[in-house]
N, C-alpha and C. Protein backbone atom coordinates (compact mmCIF):
# COMPACT_ATOMS: atom_id res chain seq x y z
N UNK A 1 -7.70 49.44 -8.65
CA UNK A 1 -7.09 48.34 -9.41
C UNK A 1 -7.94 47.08 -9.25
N UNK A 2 -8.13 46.13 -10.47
CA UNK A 2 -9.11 45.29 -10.14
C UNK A 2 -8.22 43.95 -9.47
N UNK A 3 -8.73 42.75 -9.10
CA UNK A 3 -8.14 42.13 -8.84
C UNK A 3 -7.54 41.43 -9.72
N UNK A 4 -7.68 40.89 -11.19
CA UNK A 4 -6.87 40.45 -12.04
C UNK A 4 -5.72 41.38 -12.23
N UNK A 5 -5.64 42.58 -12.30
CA UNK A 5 -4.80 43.62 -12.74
C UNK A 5 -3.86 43.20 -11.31
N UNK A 6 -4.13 43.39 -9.96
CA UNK A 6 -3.48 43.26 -8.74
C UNK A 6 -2.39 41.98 -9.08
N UNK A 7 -2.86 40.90 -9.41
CA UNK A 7 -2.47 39.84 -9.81
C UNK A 7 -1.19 39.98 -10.54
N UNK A 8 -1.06 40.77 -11.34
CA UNK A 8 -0.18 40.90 -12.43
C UNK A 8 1.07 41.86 -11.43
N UNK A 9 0.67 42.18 -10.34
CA UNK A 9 2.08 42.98 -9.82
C UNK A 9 2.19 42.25 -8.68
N UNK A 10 0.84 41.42 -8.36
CA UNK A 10 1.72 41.09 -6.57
C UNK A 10 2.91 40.24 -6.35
N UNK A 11 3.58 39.88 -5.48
CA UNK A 11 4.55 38.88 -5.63
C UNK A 11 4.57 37.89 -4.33
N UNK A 12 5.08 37.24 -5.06
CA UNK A 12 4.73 35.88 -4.08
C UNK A 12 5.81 34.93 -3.84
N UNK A 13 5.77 33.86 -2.40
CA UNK A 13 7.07 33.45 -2.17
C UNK A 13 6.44 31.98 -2.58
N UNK A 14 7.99 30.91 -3.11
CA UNK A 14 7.42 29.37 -3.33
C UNK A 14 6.13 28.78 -2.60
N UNK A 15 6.33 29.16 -1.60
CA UNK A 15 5.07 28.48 -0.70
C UNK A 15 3.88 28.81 -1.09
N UNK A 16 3.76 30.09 -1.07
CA UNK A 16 2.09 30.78 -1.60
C UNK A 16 1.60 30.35 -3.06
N UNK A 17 2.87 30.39 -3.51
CA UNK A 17 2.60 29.22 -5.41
C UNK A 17 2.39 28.23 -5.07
N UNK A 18 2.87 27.61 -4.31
CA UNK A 18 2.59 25.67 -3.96
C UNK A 18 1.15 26.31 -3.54
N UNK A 19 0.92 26.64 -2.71
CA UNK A 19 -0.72 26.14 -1.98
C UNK A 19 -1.69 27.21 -2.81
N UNK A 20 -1.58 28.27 -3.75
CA UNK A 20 -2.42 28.72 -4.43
C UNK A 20 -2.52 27.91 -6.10
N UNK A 21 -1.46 26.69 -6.21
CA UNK A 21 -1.79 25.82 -7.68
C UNK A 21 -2.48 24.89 -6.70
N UNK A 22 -2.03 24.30 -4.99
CA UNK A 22 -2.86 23.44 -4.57
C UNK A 22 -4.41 23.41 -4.91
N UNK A 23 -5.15 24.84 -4.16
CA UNK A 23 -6.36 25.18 -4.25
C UNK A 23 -6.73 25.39 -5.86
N UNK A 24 -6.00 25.71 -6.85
CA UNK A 24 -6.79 26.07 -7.93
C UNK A 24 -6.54 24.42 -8.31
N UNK A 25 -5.99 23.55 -8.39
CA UNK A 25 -6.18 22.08 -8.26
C UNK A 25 -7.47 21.60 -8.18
N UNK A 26 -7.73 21.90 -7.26
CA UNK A 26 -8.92 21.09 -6.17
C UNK A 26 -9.34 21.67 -6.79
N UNK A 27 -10.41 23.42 -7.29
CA UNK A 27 -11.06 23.40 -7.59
C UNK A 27 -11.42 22.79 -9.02
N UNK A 28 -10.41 22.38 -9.52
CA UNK A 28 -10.59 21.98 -11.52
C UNK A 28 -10.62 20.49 -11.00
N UNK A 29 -10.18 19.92 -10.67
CA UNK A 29 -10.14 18.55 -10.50
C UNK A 29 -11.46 17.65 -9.63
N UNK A 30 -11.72 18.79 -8.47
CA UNK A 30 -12.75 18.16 -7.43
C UNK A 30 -12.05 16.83 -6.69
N UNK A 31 -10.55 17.73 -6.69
CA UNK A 31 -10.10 16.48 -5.26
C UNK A 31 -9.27 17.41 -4.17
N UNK A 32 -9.36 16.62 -3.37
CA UNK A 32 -8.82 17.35 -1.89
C UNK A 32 -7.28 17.52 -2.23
N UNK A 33 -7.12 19.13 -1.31
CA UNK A 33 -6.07 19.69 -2.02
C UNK A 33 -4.70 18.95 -1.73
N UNK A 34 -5.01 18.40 -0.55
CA UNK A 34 -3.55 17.55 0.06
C UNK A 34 -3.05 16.44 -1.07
N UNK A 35 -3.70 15.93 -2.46
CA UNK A 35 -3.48 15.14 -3.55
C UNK A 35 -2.36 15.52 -4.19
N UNK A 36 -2.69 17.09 -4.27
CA UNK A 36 -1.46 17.91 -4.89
C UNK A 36 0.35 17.68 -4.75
N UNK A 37 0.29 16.78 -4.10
CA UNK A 37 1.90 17.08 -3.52
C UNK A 37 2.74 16.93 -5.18
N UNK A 38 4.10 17.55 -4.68
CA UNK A 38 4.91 17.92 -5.82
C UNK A 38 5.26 16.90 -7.06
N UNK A 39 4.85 15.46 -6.30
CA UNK A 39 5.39 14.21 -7.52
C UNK A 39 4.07 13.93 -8.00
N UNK A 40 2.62 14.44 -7.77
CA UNK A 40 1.66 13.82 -8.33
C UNK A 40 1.93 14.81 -9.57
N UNK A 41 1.72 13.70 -10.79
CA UNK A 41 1.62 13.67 -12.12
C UNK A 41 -0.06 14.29 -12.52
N UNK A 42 -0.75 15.06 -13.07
CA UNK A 42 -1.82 15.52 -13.38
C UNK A 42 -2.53 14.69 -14.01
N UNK A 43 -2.28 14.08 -15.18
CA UNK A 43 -3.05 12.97 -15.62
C UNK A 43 -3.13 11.56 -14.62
N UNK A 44 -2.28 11.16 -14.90
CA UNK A 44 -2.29 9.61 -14.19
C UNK A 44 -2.44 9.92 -12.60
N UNK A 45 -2.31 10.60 -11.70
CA UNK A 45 -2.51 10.75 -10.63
C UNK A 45 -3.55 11.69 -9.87
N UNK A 46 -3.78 12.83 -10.83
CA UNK A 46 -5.38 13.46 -10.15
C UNK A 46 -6.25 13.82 -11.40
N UNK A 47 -6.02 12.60 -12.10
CA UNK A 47 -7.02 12.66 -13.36
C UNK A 47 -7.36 13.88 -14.47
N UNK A 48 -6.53 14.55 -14.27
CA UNK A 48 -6.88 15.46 -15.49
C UNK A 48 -7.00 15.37 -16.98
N UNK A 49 -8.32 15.54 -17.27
CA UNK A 49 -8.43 14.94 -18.55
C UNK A 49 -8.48 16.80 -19.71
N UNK A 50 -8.42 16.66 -21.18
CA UNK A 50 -8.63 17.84 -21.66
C UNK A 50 -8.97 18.83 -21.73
N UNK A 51 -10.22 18.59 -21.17
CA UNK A 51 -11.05 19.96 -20.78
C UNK A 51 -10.56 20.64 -19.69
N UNK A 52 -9.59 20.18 -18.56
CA UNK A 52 -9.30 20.59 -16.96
C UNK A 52 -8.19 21.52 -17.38
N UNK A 53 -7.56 20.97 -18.21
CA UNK A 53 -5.82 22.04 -18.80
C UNK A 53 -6.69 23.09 -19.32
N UNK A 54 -7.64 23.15 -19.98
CA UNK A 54 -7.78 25.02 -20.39
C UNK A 54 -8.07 25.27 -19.02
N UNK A 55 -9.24 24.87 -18.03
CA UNK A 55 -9.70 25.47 -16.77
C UNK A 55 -8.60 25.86 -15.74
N UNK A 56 -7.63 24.93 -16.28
CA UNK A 56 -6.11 24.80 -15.15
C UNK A 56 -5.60 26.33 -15.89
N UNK A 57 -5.27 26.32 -16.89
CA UNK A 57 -4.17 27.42 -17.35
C UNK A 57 -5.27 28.51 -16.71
N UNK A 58 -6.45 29.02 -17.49
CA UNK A 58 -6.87 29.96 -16.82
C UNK A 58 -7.24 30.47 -15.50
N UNK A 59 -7.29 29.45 -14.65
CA UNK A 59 -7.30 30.13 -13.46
C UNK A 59 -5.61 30.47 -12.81
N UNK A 60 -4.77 29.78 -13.45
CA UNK A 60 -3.28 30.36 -13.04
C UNK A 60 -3.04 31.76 -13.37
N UNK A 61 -3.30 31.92 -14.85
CA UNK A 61 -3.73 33.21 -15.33
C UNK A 61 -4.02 33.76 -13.92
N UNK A 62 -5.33 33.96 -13.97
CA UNK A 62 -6.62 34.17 -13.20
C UNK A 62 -5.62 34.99 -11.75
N UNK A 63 -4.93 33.71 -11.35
CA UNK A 63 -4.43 33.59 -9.78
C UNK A 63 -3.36 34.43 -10.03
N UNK A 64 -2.33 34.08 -10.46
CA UNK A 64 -0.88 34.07 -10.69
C UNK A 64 -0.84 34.92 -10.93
N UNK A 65 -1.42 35.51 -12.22
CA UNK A 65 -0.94 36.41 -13.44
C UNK A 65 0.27 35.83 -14.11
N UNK A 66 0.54 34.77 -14.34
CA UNK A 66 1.56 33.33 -15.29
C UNK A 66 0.74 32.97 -16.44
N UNK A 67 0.63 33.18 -17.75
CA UNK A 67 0.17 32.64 -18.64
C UNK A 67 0.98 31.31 -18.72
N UNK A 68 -0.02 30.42 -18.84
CA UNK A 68 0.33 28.99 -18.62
C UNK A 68 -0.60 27.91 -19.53
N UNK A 69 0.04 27.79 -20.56
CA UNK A 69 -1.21 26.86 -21.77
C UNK A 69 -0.78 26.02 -21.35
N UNK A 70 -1.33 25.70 -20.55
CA UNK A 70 -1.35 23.48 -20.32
C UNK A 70 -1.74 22.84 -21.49
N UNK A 71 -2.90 23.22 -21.65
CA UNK A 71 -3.81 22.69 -23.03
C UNK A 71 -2.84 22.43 -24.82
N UNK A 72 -2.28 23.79 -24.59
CA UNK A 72 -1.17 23.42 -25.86
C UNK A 72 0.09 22.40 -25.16
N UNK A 73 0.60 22.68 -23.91
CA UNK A 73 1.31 21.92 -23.76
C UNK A 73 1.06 20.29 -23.81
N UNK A 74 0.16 19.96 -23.55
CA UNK A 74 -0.43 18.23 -23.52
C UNK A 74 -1.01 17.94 -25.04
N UNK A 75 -1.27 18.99 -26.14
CA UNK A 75 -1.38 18.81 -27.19
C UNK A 75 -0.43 18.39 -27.90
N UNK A 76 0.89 18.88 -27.38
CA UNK A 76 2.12 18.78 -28.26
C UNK A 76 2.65 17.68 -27.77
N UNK A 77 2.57 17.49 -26.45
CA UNK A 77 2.91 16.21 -26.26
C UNK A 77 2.16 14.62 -27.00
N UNK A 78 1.18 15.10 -27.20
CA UNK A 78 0.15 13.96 -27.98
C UNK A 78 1.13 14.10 -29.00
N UNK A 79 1.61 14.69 -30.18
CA UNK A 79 1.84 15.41 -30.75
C UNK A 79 3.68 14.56 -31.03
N UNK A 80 4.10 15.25 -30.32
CA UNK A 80 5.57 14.55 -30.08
C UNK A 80 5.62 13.16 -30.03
N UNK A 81 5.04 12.45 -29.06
CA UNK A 81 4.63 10.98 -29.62
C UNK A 81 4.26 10.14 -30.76
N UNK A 82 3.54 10.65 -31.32
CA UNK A 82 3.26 10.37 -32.49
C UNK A 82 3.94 10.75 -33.87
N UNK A 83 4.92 11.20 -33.52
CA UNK A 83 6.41 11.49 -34.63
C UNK A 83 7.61 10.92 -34.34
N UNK A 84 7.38 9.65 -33.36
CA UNK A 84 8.85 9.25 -32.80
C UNK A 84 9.32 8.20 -33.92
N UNK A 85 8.21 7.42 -35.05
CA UNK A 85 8.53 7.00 -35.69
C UNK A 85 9.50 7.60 -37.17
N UNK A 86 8.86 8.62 -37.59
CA UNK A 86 9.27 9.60 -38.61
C UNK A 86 10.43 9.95 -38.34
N UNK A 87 10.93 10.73 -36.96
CA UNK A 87 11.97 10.68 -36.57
C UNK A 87 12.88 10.04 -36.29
N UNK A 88 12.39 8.72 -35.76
CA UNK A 88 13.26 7.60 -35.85
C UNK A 88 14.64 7.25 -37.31
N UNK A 89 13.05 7.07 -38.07
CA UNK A 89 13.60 7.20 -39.44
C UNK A 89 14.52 8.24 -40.15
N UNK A 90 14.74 9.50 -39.82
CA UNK A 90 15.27 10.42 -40.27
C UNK A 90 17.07 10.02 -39.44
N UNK A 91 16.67 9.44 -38.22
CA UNK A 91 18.27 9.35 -37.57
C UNK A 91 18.56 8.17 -38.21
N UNK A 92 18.12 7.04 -38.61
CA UNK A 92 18.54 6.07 -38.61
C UNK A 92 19.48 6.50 -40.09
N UNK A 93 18.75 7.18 -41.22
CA UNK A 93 19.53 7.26 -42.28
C UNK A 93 20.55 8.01 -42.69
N UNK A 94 20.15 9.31 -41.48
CA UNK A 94 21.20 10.24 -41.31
C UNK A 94 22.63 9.38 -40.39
N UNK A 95 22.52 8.30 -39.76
CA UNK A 95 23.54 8.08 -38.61
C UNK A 95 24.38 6.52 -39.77
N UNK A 96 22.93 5.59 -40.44
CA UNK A 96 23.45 4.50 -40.48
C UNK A 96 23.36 4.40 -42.46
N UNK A 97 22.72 5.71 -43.17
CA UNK A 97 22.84 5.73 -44.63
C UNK A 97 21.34 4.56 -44.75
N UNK A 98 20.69 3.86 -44.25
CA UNK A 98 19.89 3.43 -44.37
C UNK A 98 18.30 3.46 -44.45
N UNK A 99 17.83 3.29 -45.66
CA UNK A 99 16.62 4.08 -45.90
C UNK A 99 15.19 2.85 -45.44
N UNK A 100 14.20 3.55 -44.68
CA UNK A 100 13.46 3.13 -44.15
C UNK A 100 11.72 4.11 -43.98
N UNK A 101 10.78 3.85 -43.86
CA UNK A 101 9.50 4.70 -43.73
C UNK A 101 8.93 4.13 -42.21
N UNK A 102 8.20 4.96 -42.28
CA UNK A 102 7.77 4.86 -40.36
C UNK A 102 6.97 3.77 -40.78
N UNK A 103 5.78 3.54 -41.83
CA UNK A 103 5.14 2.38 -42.14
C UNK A 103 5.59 0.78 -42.15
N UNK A 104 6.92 1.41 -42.52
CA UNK A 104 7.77 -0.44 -42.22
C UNK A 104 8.18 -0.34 -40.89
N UNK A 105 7.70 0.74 -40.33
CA UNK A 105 8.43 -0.12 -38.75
C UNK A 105 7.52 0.02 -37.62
N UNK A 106 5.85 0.14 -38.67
CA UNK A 106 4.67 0.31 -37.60
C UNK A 106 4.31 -1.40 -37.14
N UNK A 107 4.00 -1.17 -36.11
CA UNK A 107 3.69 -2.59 -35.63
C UNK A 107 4.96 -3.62 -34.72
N UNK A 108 6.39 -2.83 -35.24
CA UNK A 108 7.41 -3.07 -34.11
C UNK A 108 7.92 -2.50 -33.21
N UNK A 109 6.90 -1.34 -33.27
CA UNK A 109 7.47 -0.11 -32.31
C UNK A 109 7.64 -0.83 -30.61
N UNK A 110 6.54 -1.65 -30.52
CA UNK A 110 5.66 -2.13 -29.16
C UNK A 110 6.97 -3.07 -28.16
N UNK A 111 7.59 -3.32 -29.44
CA UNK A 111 9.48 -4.16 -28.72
C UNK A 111 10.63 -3.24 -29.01
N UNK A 112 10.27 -1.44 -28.86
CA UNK A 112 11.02 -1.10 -28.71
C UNK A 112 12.36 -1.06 -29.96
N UNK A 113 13.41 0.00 -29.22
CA UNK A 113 14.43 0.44 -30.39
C UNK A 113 15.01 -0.64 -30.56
N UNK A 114 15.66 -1.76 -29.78
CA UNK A 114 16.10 -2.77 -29.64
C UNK A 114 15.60 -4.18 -30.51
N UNK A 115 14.21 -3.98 -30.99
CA UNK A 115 13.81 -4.77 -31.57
C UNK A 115 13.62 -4.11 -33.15
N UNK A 116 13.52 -3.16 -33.00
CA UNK A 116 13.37 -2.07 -34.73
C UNK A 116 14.77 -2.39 -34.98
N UNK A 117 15.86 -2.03 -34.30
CA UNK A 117 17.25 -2.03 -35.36
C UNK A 117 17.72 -3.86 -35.28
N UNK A 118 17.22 -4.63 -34.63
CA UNK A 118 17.37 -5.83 -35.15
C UNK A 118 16.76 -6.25 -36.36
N UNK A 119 15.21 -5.81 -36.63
CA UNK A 119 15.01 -6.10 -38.03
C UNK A 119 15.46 -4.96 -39.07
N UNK A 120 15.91 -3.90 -38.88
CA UNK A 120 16.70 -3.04 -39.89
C UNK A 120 18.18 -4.10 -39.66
N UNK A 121 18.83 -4.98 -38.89
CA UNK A 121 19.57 -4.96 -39.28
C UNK A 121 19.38 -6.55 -40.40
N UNK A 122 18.28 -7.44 -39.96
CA UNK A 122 18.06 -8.27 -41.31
C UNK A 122 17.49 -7.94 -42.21
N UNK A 123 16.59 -7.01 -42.52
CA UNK A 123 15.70 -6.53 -43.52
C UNK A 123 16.78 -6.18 -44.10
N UNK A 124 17.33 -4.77 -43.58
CA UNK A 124 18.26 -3.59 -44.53
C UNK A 124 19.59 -4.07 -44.68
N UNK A 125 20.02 -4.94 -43.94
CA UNK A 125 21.55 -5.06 -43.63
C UNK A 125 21.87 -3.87 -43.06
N UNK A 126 21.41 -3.40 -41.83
CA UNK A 126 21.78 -2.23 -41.28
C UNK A 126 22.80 -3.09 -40.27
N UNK A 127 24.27 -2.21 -40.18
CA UNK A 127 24.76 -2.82 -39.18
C UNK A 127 25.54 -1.44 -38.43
N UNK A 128 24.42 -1.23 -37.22
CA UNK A 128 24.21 -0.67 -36.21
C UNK A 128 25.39 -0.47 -35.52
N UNK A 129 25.83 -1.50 -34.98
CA UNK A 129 26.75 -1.77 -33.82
C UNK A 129 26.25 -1.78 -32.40
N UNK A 130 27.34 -2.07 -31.64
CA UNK A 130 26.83 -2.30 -30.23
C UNK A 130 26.50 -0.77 -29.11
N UNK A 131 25.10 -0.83 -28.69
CA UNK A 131 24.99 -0.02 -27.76
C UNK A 131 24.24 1.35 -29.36
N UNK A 132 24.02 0.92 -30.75
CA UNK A 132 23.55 1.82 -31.10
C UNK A 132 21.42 2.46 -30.43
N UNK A 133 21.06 1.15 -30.04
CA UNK A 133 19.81 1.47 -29.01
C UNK A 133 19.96 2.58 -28.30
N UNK A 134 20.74 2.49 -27.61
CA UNK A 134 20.94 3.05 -26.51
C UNK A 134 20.87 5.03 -27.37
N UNK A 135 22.07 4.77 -27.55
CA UNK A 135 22.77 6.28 -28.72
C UNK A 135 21.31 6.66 -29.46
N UNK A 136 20.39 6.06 -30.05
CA UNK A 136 19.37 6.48 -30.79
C UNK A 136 18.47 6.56 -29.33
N UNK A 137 18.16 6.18 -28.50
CA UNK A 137 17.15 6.72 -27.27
C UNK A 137 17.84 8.17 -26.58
N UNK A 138 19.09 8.01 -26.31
CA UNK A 138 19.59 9.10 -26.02
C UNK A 138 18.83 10.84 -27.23
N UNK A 139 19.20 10.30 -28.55
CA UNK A 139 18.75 11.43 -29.54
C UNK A 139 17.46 11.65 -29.15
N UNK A 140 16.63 10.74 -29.11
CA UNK A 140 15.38 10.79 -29.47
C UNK A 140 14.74 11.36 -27.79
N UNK A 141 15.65 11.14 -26.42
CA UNK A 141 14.83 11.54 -25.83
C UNK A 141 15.26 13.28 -25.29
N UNK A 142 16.23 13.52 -26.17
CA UNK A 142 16.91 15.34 -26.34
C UNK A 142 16.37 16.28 -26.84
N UNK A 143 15.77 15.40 -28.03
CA UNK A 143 14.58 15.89 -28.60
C UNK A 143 13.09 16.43 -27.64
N UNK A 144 12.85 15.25 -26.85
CA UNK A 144 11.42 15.64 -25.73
C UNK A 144 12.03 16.99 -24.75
N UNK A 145 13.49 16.48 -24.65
CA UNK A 145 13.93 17.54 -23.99
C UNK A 145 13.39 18.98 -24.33
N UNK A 146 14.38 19.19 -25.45
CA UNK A 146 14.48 20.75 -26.55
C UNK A 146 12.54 20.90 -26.24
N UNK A 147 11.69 20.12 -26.96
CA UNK A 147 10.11 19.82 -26.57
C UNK A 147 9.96 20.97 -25.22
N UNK A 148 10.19 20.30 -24.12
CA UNK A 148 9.74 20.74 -23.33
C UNK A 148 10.36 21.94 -22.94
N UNK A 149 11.74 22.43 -23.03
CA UNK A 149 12.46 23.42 -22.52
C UNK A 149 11.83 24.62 -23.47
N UNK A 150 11.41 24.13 -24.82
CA UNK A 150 10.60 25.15 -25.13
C UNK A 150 9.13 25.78 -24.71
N UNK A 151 8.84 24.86 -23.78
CA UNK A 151 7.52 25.45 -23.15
C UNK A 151 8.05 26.05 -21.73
N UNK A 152 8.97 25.96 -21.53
CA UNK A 152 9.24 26.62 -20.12
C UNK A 152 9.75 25.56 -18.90
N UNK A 153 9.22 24.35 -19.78
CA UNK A 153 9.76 23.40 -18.69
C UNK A 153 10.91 22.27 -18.57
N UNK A 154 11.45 21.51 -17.69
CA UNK A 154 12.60 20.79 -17.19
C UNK A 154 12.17 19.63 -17.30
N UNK A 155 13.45 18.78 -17.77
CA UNK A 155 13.02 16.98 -17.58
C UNK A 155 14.56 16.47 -16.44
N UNK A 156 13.95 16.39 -15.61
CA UNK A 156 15.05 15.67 -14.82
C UNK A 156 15.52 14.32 -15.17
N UNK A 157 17.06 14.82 -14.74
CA UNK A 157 18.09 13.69 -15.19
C UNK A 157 17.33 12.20 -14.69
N UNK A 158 16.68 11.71 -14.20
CA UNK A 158 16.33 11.07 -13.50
C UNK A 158 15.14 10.40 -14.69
N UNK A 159 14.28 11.77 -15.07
CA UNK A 159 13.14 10.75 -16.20
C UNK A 159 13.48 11.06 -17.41
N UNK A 160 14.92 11.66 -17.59
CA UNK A 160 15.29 11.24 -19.17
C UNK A 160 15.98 9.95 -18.69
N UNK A 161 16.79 9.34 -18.49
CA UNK A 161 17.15 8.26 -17.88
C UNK A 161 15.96 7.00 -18.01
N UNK A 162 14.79 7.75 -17.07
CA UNK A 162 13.58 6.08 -17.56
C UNK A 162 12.91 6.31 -18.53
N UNK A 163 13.00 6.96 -19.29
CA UNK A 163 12.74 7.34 -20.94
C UNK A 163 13.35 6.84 -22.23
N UNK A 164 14.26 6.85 -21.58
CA UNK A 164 15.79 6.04 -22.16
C UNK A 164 15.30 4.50 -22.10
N UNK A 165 15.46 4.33 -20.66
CA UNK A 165 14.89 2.44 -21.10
C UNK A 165 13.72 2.84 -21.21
N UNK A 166 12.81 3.31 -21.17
CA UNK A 166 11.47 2.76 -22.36
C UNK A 166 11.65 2.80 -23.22
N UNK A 167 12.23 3.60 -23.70
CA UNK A 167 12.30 3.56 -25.43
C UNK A 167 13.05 1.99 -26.09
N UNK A 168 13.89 1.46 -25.34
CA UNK A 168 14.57 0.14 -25.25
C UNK A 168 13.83 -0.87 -25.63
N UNK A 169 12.73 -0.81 -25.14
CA UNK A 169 11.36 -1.65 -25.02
C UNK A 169 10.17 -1.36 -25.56
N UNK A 170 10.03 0.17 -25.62
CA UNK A 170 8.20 -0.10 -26.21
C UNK A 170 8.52 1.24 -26.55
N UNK A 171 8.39 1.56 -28.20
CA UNK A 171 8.13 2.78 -28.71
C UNK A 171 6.95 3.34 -29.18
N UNK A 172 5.87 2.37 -28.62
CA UNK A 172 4.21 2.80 -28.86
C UNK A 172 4.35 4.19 -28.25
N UNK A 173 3.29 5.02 -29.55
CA UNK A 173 3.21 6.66 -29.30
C UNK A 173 1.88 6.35 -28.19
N UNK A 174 1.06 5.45 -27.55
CA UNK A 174 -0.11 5.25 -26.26
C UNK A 174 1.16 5.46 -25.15
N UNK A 175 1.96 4.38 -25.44
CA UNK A 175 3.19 4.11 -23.96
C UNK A 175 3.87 5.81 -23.71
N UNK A 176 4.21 6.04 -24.75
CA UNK A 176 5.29 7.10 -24.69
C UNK A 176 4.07 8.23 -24.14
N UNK A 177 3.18 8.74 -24.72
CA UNK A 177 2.08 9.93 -24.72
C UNK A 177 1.82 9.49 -23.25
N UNK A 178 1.47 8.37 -22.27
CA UNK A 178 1.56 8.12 -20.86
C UNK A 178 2.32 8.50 -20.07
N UNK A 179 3.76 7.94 -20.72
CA UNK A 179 5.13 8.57 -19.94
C UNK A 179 4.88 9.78 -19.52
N UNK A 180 5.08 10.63 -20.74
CA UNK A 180 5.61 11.75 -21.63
C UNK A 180 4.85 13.26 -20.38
N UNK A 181 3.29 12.54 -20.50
CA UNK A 181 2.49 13.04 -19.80
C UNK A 181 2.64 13.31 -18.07
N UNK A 182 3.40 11.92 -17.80
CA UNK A 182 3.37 12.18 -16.35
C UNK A 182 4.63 13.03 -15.87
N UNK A 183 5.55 13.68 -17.15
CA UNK A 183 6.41 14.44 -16.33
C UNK A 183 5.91 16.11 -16.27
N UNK A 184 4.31 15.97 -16.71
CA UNK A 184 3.55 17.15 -15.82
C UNK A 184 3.02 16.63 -14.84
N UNK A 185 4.25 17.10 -13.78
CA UNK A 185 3.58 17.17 -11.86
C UNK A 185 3.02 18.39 -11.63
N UNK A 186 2.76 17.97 -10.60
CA UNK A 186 2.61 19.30 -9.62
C UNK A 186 3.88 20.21 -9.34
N UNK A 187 4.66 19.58 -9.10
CA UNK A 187 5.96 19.84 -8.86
C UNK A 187 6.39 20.96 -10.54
N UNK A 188 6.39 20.26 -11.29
CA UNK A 188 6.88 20.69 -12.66
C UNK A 188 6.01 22.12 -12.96
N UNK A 189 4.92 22.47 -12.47
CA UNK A 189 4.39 23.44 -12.49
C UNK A 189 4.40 24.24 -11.53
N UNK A 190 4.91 24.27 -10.37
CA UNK A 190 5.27 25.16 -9.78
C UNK A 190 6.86 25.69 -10.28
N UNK A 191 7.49 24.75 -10.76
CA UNK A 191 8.59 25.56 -11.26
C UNK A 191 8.92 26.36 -12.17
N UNK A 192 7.55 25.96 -12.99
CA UNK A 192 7.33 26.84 -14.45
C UNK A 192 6.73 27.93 -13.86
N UNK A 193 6.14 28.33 -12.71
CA UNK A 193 5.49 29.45 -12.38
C UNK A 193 5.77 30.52 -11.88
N UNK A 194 7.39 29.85 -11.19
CA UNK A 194 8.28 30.48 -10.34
C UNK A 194 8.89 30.80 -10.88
N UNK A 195 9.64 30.47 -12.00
CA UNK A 195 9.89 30.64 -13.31
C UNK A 195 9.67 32.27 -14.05
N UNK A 196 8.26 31.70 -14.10
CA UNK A 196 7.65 32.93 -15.06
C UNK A 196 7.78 33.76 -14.05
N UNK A 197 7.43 34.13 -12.55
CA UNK A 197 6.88 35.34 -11.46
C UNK A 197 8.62 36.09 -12.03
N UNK A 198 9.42 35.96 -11.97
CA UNK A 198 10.81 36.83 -12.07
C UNK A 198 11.09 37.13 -10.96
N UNK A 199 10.95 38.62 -10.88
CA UNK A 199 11.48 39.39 -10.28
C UNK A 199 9.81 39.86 -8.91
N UNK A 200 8.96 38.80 -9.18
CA UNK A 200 7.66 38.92 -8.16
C UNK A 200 7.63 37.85 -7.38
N UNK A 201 9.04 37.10 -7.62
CA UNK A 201 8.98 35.58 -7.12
C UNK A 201 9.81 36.41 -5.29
N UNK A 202 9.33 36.02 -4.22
CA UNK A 202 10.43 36.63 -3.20
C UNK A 202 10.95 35.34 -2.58
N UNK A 203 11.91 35.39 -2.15
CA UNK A 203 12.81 34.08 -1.50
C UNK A 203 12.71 34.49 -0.20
């Protein structure tokens, strides 16, 4: 049996996943493996830039036997960001009958939902009501949710919550694609891995 093939039946306990994504870390990144801990974020914290997510998925492959597209996953996230306006627009007319294009509301994204439905509400006569910010960040960040639960992964109650107030404040698809990005940890990928192992995962 070769060793990729071995891969595909051995099984492994949380720990041996934590310190075998540690080491395949270090080697894609070229930083010491102790960086790895579970809250470092891959981009903003051990620099992973485009090219490292194909090298990352395949050596999990490689290791694991976990097919793991990082690379599509951080694509879609680029991806998801950059439709928060379109979408915006689709709730606002579905919730408030008020018709609007992402083009009229480019350039106010940067002050946030809070500042978009104040000028929908003088532009359009949109009248929102109180706490509708809030109710439209909630939709919009269920959405990143559904996003991610379709790749295999979790957004804790905790960073839908500071997702929520960003969106309050700054709906730039740069701000959000930053966020968005750092809720791939280390952490978040070992759970997707443990995840995938099933019935090779041992407790």
């Amino acid at each position: 049996m070769t060793d990729a093939k071995a891969e595909q039946t051995r099984e492994w306990t949380r720990a041996e996943v934590e310190a075998a994504l540690r080491d395949i870390l270090a080697d894609s990144l070229g930083i010491d493996g102790s960086e790895a801990t579970p809250s470092a974020a891959l981009v903003r914290d051990l620099g992973a830039e485009s090219i490292d997510f194909l090298d990352i998925g395949f050596r999990i492959q490689q290791t694991l036997g976990v097919n793991l597209q990082t690379a599509e996953m951080r694509t879609r996230i680029m991806a998801w960001s950059s439709l928060i306006l379109p979408a915006l627009t689709e709730m606002v007319h579905a919730r408030y009958g008020v018709a609007v294009t992402a083009d009229e509301l480019r350039g106010k994204e940067s002050g946030g939902l809070s500042e978009i439905l104040a000028y929908l509400q003088t532009a359009k006569g949109c009248d929102a009501g109180p706490g509708a910010a809030e109710q439209l960040g909630r939709e919009l960040v269920q959405r990143l949710v559904k996003e991610f639960s379709a790749q295999g992964f979790a957004v804790s109650e905790a960073d839908q919550a500071d997702m929520r107030d960003l969106m309050q404040t700054n709906l730039s698809a740069r701000r959000l694609t930053e966020r968005t990005l750092d809720l791939l940890t280390v952490g978040a990928l070992v759970d997707f891995i443990c995840g995938k192992l099933g019935e090779r995962l041992r407790t």
